[in-house]
C-alpha atoms as a PDB file:
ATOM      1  CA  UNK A   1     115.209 132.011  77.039  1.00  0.00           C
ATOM      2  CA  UNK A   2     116.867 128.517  76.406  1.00  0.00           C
ATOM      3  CA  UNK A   3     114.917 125.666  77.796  1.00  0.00           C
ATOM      4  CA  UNK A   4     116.890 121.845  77.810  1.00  0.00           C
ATOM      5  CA  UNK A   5     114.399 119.581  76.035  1.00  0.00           C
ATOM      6  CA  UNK A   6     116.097 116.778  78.311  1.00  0.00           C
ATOM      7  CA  UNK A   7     113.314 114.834  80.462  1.00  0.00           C
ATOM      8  CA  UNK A   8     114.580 113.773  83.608  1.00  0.00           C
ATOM      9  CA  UNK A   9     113.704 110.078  84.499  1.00  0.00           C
ATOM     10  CA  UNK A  10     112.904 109.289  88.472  1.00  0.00           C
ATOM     11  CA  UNK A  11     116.006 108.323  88.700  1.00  0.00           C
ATOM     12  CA  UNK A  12     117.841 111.593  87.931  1.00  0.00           C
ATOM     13  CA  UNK A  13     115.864 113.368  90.294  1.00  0.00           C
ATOM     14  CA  UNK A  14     115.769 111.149  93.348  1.00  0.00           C
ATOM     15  CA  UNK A  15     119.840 110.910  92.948  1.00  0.00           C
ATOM     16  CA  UNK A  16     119.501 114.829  92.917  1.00  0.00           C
ATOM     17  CA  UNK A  17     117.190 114.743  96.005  1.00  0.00           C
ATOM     18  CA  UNK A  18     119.766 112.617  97.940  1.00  0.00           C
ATOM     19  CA  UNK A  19     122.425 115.734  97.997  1.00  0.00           C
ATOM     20  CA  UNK A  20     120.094 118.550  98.783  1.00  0.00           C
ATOM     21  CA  UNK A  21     116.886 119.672 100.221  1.00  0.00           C
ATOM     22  CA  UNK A  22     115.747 121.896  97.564  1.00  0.00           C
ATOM     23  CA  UNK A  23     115.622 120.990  93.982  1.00  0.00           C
ATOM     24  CA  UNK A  24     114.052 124.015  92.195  1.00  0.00           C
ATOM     25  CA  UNK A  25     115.949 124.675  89.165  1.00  0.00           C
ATOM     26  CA  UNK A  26     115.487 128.217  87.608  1.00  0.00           C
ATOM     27  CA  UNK A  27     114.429 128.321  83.957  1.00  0.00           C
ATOM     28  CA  UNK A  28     115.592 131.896  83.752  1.00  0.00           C
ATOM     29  CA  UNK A  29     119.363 132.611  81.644  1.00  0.00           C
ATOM     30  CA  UNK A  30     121.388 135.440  83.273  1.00  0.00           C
ATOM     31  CA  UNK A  31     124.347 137.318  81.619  1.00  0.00           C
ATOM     32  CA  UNK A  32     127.934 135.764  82.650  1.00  0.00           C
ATOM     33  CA  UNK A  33     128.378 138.870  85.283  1.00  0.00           C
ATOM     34  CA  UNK A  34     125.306 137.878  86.962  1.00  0.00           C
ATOM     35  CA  UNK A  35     126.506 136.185  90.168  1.00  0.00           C
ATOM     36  CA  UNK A  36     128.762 138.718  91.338  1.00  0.00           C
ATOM     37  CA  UNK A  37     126.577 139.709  93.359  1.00  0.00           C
ATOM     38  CA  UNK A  38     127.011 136.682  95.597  1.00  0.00           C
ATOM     39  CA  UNK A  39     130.437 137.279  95.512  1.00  0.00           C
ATOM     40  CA  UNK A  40     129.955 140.735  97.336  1.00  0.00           C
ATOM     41  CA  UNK A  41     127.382 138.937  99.815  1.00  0.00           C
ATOM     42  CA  UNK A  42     129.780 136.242 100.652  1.00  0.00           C
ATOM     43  CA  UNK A  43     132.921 139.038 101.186  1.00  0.00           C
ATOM     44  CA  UNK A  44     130.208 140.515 103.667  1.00  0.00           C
ATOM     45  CA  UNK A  45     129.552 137.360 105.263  1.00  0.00           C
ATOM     46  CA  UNK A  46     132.849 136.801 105.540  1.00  0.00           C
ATOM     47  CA  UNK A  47     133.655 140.079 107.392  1.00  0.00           C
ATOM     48  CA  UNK A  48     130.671 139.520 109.653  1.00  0.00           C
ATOM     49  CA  UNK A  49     131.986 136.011 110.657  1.00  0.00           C
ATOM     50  CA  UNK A  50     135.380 137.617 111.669  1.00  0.00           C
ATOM     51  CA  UNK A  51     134.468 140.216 113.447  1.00  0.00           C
ATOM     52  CA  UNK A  52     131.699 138.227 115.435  1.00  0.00           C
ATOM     53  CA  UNK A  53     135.132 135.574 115.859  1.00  0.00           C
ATOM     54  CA  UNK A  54     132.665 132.876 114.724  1.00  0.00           C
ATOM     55  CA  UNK A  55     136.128 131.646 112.569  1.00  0.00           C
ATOM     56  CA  UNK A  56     138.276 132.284 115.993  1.00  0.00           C
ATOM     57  CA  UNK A  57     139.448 128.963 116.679  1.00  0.00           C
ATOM     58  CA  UNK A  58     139.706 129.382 120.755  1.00  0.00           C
ATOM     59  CA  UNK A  59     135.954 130.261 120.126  1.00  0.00           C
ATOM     60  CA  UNK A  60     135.118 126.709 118.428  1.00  0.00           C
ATOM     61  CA  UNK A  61     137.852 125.113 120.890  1.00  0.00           C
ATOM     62  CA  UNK A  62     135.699 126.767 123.927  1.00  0.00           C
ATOM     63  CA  UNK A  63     132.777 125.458 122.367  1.00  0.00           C
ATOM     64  CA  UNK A  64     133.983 121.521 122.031  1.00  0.00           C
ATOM     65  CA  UNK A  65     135.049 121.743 125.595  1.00  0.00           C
ATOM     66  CA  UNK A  66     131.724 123.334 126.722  1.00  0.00           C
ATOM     67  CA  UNK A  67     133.358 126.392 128.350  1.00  0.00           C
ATOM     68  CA  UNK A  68     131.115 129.193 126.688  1.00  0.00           C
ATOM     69  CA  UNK A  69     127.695 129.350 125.413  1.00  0.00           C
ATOM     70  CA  UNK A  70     129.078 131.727 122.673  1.00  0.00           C
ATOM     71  CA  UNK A  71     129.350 129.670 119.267  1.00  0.00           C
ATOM     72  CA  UNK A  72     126.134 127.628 120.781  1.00  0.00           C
ATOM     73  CA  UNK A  73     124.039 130.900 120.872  1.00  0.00           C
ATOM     74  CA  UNK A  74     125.261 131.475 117.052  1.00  0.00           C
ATOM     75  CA  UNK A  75     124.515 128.402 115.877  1.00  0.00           C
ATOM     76  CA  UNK A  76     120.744 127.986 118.099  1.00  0.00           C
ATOM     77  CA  UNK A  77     119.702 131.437 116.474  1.00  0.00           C
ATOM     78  CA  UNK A  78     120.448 129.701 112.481  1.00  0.00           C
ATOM     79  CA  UNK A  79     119.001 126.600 113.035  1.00  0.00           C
ATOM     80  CA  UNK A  80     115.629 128.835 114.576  1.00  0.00           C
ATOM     81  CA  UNK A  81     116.347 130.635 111.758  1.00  0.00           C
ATOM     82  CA  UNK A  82     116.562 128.860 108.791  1.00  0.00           C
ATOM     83  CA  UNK A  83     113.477 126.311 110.424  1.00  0.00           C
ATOM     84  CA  UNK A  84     111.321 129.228 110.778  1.00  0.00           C
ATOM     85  CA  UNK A  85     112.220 130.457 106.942  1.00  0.00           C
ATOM     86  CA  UNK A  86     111.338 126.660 105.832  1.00  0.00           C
ATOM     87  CA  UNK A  87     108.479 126.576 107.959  1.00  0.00           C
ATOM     88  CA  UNK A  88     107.263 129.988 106.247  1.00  0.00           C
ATOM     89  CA  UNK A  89     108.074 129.267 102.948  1.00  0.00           C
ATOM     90  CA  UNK A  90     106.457 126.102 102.460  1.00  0.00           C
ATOM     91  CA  UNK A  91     103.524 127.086 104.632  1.00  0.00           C
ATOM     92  CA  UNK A  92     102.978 130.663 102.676  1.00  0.00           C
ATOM     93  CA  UNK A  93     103.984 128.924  98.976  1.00  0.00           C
ATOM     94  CA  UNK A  94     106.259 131.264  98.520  1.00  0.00           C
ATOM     95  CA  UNK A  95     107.977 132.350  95.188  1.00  0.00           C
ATOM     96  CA  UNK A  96     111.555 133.694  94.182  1.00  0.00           C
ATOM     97  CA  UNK A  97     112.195 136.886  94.118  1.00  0.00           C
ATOM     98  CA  UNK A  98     111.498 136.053  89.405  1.00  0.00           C
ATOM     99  CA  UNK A  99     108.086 134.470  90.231  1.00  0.00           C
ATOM    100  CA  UNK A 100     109.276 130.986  90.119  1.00  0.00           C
ATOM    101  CA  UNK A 101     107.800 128.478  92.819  1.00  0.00           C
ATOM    102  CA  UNK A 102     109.877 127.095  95.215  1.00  0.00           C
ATOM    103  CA  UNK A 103     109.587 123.763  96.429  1.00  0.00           C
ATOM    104  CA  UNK A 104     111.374 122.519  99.871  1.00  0.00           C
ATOM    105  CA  UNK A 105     110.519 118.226 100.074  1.00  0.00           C
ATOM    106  CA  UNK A 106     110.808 116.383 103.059  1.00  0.00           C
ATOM    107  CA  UNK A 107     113.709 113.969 103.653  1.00  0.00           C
ATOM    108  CA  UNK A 108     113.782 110.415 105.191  1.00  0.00           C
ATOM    109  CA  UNK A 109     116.405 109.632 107.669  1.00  0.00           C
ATOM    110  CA  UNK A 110     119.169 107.506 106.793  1.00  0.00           C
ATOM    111  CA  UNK A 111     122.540 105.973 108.760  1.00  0.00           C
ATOM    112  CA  UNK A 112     124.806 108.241 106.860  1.00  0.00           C
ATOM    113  CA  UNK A 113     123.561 110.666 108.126  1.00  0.00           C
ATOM    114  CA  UNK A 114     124.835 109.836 111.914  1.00  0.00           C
ATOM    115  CA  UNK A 115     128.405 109.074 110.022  1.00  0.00           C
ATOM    116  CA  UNK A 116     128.715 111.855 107.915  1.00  0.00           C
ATOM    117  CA  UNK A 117     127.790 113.992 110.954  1.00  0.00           C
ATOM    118  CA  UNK A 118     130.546 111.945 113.291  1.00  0.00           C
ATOM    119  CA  UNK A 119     133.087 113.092 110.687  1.00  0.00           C
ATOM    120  CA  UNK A 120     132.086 116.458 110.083  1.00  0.00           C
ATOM    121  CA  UNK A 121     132.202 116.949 114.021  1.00  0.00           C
ATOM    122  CA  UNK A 122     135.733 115.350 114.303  1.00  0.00           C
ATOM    123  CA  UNK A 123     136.794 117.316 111.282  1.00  0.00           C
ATOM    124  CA  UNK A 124     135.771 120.348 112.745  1.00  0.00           C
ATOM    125  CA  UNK A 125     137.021 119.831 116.448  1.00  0.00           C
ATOM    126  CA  UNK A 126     140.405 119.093 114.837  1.00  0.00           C
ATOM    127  CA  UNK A 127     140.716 121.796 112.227  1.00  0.00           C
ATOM    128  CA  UNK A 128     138.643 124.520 114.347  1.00  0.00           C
ATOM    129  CA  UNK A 129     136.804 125.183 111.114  1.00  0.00           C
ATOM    130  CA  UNK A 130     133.640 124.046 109.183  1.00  0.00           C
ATOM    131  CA  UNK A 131     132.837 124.743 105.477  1.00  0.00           C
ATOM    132  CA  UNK A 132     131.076 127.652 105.967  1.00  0.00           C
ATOM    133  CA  UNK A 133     134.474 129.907 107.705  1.00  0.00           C
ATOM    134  CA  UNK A 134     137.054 128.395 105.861  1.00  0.00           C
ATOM    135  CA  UNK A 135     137.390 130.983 103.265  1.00  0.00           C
ATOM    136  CA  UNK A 136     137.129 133.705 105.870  1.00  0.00           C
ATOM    137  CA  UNK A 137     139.973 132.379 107.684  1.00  0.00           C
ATOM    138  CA  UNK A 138     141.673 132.521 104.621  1.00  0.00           C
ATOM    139  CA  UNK A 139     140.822 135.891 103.757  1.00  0.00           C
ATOM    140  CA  UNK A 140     141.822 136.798 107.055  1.00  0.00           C
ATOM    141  CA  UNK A 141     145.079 135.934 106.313  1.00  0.00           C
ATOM    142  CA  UNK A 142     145.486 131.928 108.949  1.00  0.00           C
ATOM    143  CA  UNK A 143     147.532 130.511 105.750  1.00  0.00           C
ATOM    144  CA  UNK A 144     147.400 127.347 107.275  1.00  0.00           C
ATOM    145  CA  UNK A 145     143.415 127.085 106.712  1.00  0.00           C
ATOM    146  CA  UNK A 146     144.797 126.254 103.137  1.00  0.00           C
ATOM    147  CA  UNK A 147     145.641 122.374 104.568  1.00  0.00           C
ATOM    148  CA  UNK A 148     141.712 122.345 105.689  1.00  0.00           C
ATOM    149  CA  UNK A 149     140.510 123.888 102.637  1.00  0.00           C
ATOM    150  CA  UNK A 150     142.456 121.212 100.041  1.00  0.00           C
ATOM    151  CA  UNK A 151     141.760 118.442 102.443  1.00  0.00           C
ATOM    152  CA  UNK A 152     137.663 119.417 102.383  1.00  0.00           C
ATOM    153  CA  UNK A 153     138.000 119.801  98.510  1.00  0.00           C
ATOM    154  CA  UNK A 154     139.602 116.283  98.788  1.00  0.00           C
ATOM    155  CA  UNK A 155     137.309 114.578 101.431  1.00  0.00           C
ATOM    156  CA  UNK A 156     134.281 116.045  98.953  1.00  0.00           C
ATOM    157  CA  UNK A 157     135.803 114.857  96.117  1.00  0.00           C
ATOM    158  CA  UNK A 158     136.062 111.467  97.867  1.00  0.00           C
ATOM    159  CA  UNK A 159     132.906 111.180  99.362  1.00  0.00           C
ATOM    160  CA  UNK A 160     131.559 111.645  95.158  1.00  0.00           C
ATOM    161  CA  UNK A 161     133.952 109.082  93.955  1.00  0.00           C
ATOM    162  CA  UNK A 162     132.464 105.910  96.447  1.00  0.00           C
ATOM    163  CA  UNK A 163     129.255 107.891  96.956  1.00  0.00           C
ATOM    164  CA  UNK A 164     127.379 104.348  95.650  1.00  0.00           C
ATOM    165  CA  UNK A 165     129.514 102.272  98.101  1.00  0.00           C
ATOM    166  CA  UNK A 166     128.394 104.107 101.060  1.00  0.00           C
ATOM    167  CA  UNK A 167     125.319 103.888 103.079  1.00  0.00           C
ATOM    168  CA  UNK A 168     122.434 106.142 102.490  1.00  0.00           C
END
């Protein structure tokens, strides 16, 4: 096993802890062909989202104009969810699946948070798409989700680029 000797300063982390929710960084090296796994996972949950037309974009369009409960219901039962998973592994201490704690901290509240949501939203009533679908709507052949996909790869890229200008 190869351990970096690098000591993280408080700095490091708390930039780290400003783009996600969960830090926990596995010690454990895997061979290169490791991850395919997710790979198969994610080609599943992309089939599931299609068939369930959670990537339809009359079903996100119905949704926007509050004409079905549909895409509400779907996204209700993953926020309960992923809270209740939180909630359990935090209140259980639970450990990965290699023995390794896992360690969820809590998050203040900041501004951006209300603007990066206002954007997300506006992207996503425009486009009819949000991160998670896009490559699903690729795969299931909407060629034009390639305009939302290089202009999310773009937004991201910009949002890194004057991350330090922005509020937090």
């Amino acid at each position: 096993m190869i351990i970096d000797e690098h000591i993280e300063t408080k700095e490091e982390i708390e930039l780290r802890h400003l783009d996600t929710l969960c830090t926990n960084e596995s010690e454990l090296v895997h061979p290169w062909w490791y991850n395919f796994k997710y790979t198969v996972v994610g080609i599943i949950f992309g089939i599931v989202f299609v068939k369930a037309e959670i990537i339809s974009w009359f079903r996100i369009q119905e949704m926007f104009q509050l004409t079905s409960f549909f895409m509400y219901g779907v996204i209700g039962t993953a926020v309960v969810v992923g809270a209740l998973s939180v909630y359990m592994i935090k209140k259980l201490k639970l450990k990965s699946i290699y023995g390794e704690n896992i360690s969820i901290d809590d998050k203040e509240f900041n501004k951006g948070q209300i603007y990066g949501a206002a954007i997300f939203g506006i992207g996503w009533a425009i486009t009819g798409a949000c991160p998670g679908p896009l490559f699903a709507q690729a795969g299931a052949g909407f060629s034009v989700i390639i305009v939302t996909i290089i202009s999310a790869v773009t937004g991201t890229w910009v949002y890194g680029k004057f991350r330090e200008k922005l509020p937090h």
